[in-house]
N, C-alpha and C. Protein backbone atom coordinates (compact mmCIF):
# COMPACT_ATOMS: atom_id res chain seq x y z
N UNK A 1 -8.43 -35.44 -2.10
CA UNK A 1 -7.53 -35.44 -3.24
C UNK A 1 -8.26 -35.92 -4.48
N UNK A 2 -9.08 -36.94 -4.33
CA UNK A 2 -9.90 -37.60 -5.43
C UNK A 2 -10.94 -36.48 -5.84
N UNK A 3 -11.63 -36.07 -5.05
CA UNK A 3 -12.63 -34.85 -5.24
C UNK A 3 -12.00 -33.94 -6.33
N UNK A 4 -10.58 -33.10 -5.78
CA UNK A 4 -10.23 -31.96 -5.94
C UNK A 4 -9.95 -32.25 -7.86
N UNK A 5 -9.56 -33.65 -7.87
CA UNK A 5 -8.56 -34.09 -9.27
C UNK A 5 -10.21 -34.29 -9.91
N UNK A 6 -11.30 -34.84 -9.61
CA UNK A 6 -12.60 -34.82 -10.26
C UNK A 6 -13.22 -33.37 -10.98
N UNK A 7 -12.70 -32.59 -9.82
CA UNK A 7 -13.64 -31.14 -9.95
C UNK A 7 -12.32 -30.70 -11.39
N UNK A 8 -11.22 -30.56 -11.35
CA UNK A 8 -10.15 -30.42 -12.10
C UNK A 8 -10.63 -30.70 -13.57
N UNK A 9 -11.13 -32.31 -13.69
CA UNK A 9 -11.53 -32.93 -14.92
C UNK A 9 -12.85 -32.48 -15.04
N UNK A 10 -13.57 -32.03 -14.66
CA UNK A 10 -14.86 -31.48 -14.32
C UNK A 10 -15.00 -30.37 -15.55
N UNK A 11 -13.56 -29.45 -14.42
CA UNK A 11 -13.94 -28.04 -15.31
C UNK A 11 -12.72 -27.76 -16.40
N UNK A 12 -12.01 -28.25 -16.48
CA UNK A 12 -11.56 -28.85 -17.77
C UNK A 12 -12.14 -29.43 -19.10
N UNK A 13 -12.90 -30.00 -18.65
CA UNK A 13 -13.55 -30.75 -20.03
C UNK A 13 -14.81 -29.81 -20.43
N UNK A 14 -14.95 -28.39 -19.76
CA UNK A 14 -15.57 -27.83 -20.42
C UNK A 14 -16.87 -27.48 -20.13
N UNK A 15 -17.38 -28.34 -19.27
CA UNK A 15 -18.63 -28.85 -18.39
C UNK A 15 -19.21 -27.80 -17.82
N UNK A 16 -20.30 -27.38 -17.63
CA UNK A 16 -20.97 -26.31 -16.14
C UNK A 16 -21.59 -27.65 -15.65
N UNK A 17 -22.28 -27.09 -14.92
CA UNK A 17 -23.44 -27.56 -14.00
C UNK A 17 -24.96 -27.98 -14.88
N UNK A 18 -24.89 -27.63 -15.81
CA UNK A 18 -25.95 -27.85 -16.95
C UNK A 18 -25.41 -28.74 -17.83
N UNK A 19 -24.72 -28.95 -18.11
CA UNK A 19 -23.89 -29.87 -19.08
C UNK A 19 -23.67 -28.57 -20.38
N UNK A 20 -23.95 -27.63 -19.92
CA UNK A 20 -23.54 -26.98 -21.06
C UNK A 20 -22.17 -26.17 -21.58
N UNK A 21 -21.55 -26.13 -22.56
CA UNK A 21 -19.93 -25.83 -22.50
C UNK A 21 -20.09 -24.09 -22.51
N UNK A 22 -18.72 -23.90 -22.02
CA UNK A 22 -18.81 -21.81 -21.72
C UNK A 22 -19.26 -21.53 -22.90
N UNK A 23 -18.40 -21.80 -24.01
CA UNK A 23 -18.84 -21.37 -25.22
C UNK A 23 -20.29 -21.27 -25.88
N UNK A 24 -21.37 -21.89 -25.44
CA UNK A 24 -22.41 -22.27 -25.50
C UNK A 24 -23.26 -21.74 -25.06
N UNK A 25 -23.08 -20.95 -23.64
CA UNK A 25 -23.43 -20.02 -22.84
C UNK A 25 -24.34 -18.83 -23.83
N UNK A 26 -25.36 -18.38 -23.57
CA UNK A 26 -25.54 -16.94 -24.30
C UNK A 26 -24.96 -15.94 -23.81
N UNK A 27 -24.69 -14.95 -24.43
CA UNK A 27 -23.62 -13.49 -24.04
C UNK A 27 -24.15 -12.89 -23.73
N UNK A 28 -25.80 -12.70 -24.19
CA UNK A 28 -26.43 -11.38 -23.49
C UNK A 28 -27.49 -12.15 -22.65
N UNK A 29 -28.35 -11.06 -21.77
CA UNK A 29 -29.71 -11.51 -21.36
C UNK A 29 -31.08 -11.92 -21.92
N UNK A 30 -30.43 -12.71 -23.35
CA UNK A 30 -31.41 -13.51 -24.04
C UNK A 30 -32.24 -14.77 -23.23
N UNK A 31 -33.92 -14.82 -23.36
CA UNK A 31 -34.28 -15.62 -22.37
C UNK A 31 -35.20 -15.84 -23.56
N UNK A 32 -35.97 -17.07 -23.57
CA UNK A 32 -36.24 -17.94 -24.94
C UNK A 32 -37.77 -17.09 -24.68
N UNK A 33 -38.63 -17.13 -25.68
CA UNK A 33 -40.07 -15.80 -25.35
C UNK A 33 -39.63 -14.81 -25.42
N UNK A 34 -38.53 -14.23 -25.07
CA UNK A 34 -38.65 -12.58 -24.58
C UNK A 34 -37.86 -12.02 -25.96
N UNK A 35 -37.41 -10.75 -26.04
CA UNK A 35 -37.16 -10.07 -27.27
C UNK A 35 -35.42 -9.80 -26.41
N UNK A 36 -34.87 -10.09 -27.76
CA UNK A 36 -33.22 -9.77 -26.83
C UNK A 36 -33.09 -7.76 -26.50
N UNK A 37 -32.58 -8.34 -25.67
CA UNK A 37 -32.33 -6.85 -24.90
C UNK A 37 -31.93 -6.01 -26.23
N UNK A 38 -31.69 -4.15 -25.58
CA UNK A 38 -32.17 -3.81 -26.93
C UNK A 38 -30.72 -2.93 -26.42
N UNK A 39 -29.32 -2.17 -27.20
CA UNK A 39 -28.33 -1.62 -26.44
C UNK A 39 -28.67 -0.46 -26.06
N UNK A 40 -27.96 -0.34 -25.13
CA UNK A 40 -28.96 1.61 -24.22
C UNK A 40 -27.27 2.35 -24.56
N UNK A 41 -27.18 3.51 -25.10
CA UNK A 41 -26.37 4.12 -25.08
C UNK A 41 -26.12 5.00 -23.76
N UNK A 42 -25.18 4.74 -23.46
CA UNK A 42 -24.41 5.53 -22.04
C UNK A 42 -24.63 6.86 -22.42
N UNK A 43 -25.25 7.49 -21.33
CA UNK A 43 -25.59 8.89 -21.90
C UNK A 43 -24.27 9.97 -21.11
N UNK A 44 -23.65 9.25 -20.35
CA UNK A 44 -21.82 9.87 -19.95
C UNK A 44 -20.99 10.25 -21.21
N UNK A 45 -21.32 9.40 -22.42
CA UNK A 45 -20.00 9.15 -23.47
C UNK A 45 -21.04 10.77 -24.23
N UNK A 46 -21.83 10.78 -24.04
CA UNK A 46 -22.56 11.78 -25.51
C UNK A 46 -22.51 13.24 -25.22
N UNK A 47 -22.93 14.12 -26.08
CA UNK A 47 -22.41 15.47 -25.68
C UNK A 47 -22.42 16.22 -24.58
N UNK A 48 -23.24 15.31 -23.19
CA UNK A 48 -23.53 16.02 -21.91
C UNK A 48 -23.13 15.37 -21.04
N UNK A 49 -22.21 14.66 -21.69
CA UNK A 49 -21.67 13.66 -20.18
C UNK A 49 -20.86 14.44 -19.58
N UNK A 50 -19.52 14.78 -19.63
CA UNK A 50 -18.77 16.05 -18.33
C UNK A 50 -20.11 16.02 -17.77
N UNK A 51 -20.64 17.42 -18.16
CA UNK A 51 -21.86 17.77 -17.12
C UNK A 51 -22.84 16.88 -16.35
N UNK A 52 -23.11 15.90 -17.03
CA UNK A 52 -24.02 14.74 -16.97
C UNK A 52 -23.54 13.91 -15.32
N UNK A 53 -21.90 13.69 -15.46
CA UNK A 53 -21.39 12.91 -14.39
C UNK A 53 -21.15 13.90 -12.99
N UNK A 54 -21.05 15.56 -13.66
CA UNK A 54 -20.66 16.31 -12.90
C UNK A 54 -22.16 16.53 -11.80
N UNK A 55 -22.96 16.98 -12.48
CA UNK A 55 -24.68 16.91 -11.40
C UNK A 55 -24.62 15.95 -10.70
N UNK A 56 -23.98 14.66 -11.57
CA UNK A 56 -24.70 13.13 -11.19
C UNK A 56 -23.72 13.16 -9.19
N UNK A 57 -22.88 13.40 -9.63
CA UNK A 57 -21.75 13.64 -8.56
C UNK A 57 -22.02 14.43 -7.52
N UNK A 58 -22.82 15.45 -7.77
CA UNK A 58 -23.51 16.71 -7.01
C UNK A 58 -24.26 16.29 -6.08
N UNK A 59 -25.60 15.70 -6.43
CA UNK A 59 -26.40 15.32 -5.89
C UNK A 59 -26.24 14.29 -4.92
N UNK A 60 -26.72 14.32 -3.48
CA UNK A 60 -27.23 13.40 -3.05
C UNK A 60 -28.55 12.32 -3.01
N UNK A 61 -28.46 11.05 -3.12
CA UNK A 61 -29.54 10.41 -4.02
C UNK A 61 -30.59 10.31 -2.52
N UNK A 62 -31.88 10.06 -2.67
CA UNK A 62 -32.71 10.21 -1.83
C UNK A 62 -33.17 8.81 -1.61
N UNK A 63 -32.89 7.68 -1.51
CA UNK A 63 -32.87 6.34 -1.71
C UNK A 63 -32.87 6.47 0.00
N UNK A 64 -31.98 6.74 0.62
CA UNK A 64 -31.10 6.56 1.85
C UNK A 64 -29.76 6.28 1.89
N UNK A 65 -29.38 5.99 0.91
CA UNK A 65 -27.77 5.25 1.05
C UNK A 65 -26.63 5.86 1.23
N UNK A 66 -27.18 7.65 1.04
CA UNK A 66 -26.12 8.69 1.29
C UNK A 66 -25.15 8.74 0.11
N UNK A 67 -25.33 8.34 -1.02
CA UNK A 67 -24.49 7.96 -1.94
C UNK A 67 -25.02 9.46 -2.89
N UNK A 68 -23.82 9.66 -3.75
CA UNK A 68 -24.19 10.39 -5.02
C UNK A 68 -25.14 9.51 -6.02
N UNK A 69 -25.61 10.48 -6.65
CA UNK A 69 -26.14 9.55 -7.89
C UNK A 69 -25.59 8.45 -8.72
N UNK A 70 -24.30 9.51 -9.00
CA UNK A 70 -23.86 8.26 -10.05
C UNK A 70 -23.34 7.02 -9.09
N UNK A 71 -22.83 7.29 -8.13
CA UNK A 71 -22.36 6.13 -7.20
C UNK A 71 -23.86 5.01 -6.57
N UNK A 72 -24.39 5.67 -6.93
CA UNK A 72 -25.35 4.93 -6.27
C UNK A 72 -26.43 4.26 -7.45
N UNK A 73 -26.18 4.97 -8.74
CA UNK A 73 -26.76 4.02 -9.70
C UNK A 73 -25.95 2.54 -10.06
N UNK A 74 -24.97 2.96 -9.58
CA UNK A 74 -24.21 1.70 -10.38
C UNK A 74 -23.92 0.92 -9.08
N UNK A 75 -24.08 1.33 -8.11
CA UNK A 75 -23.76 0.42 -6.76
C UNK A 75 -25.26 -0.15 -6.20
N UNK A 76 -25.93 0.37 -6.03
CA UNK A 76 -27.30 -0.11 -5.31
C UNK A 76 -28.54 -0.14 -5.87
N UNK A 77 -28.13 0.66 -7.17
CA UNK A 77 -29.14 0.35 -8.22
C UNK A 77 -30.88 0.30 -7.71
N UNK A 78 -31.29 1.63 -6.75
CA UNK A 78 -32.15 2.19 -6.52
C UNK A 78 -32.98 2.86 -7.17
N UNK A 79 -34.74 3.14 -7.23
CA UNK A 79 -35.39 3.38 -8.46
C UNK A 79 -35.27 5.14 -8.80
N UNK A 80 -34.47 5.76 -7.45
CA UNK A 80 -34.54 6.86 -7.18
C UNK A 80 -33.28 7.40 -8.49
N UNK A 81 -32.12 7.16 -8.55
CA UNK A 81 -31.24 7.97 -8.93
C UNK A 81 -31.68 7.57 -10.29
N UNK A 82 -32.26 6.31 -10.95
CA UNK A 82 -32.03 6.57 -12.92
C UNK A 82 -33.17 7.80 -12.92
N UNK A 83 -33.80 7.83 -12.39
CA UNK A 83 -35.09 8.99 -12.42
C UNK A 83 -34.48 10.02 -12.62
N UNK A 84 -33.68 10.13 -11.79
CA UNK A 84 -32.95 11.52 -11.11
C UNK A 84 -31.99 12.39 -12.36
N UNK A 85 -31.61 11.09 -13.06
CA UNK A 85 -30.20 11.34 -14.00
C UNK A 85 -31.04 11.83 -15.24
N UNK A 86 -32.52 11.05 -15.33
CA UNK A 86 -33.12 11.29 -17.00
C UNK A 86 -34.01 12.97 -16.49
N UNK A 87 -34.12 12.90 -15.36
CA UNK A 87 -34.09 14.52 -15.29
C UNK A 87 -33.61 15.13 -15.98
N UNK A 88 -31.74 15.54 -15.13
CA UNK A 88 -30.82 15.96 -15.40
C UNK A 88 -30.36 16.05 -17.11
N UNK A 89 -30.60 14.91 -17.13
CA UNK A 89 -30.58 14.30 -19.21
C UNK A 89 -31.22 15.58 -19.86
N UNK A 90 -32.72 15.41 -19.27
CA UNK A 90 -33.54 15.96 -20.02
C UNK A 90 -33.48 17.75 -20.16
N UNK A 91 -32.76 17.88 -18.52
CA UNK A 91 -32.85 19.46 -18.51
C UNK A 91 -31.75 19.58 -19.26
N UNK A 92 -30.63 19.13 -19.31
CA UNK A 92 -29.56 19.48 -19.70
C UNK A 92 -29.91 19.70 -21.63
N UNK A 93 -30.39 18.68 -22.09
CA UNK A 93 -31.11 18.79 -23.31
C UNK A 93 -31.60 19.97 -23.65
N UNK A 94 -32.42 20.46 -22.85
CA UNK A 94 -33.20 21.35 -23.18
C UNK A 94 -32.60 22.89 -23.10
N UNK A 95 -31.04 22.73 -22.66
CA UNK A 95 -30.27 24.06 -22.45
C UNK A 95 -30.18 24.48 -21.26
N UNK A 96 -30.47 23.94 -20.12
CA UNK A 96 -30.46 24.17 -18.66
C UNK A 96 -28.87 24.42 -18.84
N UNK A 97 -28.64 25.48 -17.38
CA UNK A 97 -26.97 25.42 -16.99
C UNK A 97 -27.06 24.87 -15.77
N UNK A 98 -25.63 23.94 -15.25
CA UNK A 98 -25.96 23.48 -14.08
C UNK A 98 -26.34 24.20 -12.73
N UNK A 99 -26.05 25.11 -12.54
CA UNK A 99 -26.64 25.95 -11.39
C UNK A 99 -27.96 26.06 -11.21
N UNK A 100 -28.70 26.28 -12.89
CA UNK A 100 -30.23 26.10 -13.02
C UNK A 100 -30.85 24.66 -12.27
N UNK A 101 -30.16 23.71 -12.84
CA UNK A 101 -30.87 22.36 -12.36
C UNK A 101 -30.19 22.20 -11.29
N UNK A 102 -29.31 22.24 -10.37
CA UNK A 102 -29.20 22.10 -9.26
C UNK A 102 -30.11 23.19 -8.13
N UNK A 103 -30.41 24.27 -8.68
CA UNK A 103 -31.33 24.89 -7.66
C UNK A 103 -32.95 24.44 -7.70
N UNK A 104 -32.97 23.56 -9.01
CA UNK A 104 -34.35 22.87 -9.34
C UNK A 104 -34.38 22.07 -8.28
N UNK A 105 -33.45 21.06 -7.95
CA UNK A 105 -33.18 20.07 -6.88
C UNK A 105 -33.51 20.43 -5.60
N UNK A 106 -32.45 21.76 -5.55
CA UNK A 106 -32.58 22.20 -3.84
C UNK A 106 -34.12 22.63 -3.99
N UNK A 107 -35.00 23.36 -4.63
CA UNK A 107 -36.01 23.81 -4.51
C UNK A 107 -36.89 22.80 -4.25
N UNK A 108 -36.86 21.41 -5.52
CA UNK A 108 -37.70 20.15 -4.65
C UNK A 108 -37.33 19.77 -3.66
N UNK A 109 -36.47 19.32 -2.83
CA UNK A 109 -35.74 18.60 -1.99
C UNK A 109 -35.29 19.21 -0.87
N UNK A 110 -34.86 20.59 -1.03
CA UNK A 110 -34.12 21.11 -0.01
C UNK A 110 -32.25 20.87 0.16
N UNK A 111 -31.81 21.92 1.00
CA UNK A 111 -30.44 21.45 0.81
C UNK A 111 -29.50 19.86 1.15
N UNK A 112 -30.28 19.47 1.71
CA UNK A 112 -29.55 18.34 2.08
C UNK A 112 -29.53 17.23 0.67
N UNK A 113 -30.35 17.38 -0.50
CA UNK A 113 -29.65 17.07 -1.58
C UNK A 113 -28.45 17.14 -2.37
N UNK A 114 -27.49 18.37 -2.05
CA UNK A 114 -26.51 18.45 -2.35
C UNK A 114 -25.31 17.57 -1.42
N UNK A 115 -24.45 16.96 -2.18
CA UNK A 115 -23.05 16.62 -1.60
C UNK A 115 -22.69 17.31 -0.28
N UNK A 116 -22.15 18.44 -0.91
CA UNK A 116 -21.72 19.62 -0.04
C UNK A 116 -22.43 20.70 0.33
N UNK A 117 -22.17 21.17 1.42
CA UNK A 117 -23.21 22.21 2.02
C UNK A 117 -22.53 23.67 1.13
N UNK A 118 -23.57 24.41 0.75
CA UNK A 118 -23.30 25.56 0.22
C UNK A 118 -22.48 26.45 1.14
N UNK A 119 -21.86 26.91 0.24
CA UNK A 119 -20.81 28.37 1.08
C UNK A 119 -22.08 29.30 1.63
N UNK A 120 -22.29 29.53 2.59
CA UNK A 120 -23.35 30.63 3.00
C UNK A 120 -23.51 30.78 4.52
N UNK A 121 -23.61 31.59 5.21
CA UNK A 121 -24.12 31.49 6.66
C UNK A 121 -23.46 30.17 7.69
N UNK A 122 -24.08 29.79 8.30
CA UNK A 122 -23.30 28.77 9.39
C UNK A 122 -22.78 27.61 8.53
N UNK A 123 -22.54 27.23 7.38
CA UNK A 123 -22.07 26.32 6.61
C UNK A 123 -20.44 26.56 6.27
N UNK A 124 -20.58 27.85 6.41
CA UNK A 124 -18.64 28.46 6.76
C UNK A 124 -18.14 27.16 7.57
N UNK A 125 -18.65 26.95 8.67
CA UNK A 125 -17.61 26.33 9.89
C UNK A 125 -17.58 25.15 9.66
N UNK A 126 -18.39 24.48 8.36
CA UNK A 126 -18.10 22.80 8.16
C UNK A 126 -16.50 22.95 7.22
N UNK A 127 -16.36 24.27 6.37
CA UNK A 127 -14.95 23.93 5.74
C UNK A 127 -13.75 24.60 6.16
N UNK A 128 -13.88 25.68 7.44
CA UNK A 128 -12.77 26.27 7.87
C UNK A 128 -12.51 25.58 9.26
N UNK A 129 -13.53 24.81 10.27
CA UNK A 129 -12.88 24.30 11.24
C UNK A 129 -12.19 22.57 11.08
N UNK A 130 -12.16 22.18 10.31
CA UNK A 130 -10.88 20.96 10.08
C UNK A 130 -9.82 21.82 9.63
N UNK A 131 -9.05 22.87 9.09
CA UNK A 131 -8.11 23.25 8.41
C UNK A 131 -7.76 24.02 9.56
N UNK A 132 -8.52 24.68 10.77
CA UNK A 132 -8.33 25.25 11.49
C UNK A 132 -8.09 24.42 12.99
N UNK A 133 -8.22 23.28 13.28
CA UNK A 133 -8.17 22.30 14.31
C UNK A 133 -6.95 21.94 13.63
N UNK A 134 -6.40 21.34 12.49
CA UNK A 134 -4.92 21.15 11.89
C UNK A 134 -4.28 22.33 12.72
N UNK A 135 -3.88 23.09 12.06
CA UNK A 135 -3.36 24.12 12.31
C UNK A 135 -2.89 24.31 14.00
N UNK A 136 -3.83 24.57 14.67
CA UNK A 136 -4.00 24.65 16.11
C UNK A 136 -3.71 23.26 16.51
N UNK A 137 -3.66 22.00 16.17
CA UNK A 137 -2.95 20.73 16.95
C UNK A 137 -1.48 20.72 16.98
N UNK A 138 -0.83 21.32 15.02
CA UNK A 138 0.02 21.28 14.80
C UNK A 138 0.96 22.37 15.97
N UNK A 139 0.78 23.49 16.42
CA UNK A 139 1.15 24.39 16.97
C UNK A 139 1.15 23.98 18.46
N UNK A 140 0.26 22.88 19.20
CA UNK A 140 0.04 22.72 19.91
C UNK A 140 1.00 21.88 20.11
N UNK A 141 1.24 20.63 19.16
CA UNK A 141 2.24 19.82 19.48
C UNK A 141 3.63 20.53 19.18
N UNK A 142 3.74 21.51 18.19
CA UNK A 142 5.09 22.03 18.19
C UNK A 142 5.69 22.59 19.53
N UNK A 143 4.73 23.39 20.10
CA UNK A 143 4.95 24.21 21.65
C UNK A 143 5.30 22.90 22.77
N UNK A 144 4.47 21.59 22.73
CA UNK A 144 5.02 20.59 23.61
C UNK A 144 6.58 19.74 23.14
N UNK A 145 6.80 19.55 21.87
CA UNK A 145 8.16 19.11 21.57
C UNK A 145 9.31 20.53 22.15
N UNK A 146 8.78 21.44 21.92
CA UNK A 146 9.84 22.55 22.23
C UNK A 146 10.16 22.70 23.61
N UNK A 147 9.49 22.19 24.20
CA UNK A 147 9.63 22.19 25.58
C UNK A 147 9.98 20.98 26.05
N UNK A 148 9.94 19.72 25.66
CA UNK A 148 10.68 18.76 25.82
C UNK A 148 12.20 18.92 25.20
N UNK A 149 12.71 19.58 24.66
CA UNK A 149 13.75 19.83 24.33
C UNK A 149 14.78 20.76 24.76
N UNK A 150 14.07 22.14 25.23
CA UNK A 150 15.00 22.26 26.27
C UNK A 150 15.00 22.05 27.48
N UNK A 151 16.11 22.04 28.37
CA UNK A 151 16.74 21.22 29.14
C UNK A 151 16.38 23.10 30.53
N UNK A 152 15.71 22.37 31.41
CA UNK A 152 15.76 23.64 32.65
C UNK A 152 16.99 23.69 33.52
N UNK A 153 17.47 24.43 33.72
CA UNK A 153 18.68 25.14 34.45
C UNK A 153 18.26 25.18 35.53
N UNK A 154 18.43 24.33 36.74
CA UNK A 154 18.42 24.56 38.14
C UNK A 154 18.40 26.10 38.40
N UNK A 155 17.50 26.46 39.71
CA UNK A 155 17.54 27.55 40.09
C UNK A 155 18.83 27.75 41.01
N UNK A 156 19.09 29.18 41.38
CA UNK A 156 20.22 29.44 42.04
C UNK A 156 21.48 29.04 41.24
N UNK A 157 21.91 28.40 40.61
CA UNK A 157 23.04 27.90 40.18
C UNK A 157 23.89 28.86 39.08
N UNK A 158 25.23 29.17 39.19
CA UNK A 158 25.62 30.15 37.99
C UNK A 158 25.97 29.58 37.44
N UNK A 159 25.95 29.13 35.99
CA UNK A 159 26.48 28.99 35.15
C UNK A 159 28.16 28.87 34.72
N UNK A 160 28.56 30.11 35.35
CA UNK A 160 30.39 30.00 35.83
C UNK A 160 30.76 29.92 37.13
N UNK A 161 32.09 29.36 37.00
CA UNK A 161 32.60 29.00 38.21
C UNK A 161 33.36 29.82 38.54
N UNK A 162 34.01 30.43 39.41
CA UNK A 162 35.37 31.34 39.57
C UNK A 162 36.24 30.39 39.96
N UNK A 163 37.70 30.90 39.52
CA UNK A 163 38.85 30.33 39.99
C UNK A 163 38.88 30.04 41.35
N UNK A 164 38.79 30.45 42.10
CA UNK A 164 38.67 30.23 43.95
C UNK A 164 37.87 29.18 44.06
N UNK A 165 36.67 29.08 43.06
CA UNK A 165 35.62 27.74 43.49
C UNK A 165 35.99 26.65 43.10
N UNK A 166 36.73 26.91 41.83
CA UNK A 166 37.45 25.74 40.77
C UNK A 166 38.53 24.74 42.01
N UNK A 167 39.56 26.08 42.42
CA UNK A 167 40.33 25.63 43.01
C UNK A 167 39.93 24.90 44.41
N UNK A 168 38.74 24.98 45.36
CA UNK A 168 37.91 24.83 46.27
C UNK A 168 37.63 23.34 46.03
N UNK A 169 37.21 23.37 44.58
CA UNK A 169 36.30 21.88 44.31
C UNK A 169 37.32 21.08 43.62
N UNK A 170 38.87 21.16 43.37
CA UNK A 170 39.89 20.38 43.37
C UNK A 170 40.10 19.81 44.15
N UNK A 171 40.48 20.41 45.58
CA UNK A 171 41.10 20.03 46.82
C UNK A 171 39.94 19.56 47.25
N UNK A 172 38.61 19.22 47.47
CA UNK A 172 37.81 18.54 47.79
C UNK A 172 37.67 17.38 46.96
N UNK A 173 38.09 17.14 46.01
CA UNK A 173 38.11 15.97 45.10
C UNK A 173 39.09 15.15 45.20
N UNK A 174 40.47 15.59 45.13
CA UNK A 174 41.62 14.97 45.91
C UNK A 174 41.28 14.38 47.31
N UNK A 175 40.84 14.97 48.28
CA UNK A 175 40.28 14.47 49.65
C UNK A 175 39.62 13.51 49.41
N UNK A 176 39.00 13.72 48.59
CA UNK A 176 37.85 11.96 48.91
C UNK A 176 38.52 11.59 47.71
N UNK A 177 39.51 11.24 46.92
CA UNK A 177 39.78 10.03 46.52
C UNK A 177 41.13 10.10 47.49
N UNK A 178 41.75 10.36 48.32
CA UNK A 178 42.46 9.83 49.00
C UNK A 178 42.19 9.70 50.23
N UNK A 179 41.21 9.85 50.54
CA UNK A 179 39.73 8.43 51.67
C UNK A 179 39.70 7.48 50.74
N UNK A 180 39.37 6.95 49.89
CA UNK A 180 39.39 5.75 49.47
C UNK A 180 40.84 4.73 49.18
């Protein structure tokens, strides 16, 4: 309790661990010798970003992490994808269309740089057999509810009774409740 009410007045009064107050803190990655950082313009916000995020998204980054580029610049921050993007920057600059620089990719790299496997040859069956296993479970379980639902009709048995049987299975019903 004494601790908790110390640490309270601690960080209340403004204090870090340095004696220095938040406010006091530097804002950027100013380090005393060095030259303050210099601002990098986001090259997403400028005239090629759509496209810029759209490649970045495309690509699989070659790091290992299985990540897209852009996911993987800003998550694991590997030396592979800023490379990858000032490519892309640069082709795109220069009037590239994306199909151009993405076949630049597959041509260095091969297909397994892309996200998604191209529509072509045996790459069909990575996007029609999940939509097609749906389909076929759904039908599968419909055919087993349908059959839990109806009810099987004993064999031999008719459905109607005739009057003679009606009357048959009266007088046998009377009999045994008057045995009891």
């Amino acid at each position: 309790m004494i601790a908790s009410a110390a640490s309270v007045l601690f960080v209340a009064s403004g204090l870090t661990f340095g004696a220095i107050s938040f406010s006091q803190q530097p804002t950027s990655w100013e380090t005393p010798g060095r030259a303050p950082a210099q601002e990098v313009a986001d090259p997403h916000e400028g005239p090629f970003g759509a496209k810029l995020l759209y490649l970045e998204h495309s690509l699989r980054c070659s790091c290992g992490c299985n990540l897209d580029l852009h996911t993987c610049q800003l998550q694991m921050q590997c030396g592979t994808s800023p490379a990858w993007s000032r490519r892309i920057l640069e082709e795109l600059e220069r009037g590239e269309s994306e199909e151009v620089i993405l076949a630049g990719f597959v041509a260095d790299f091969g297909k397994s740089v892309l996200m998604a496997p191209p529509l072509e040859g045996f790459n069909w069956i990575a996007y029609l057999l999940p939509s097609t296993a749906i389909v076929i479970a759904a039908m599968g379980i419909g055919l087993v509810v349908r059959r839990g639902v109806r009810t099987p009709r004993p064999s031999g048995v008719s459905p109607t009774v005739s009057s003679e049987e009606w009357t048959r299975l009266e007088a046998e019903m009377r009999g045994i409740e008057e045995e009891e």
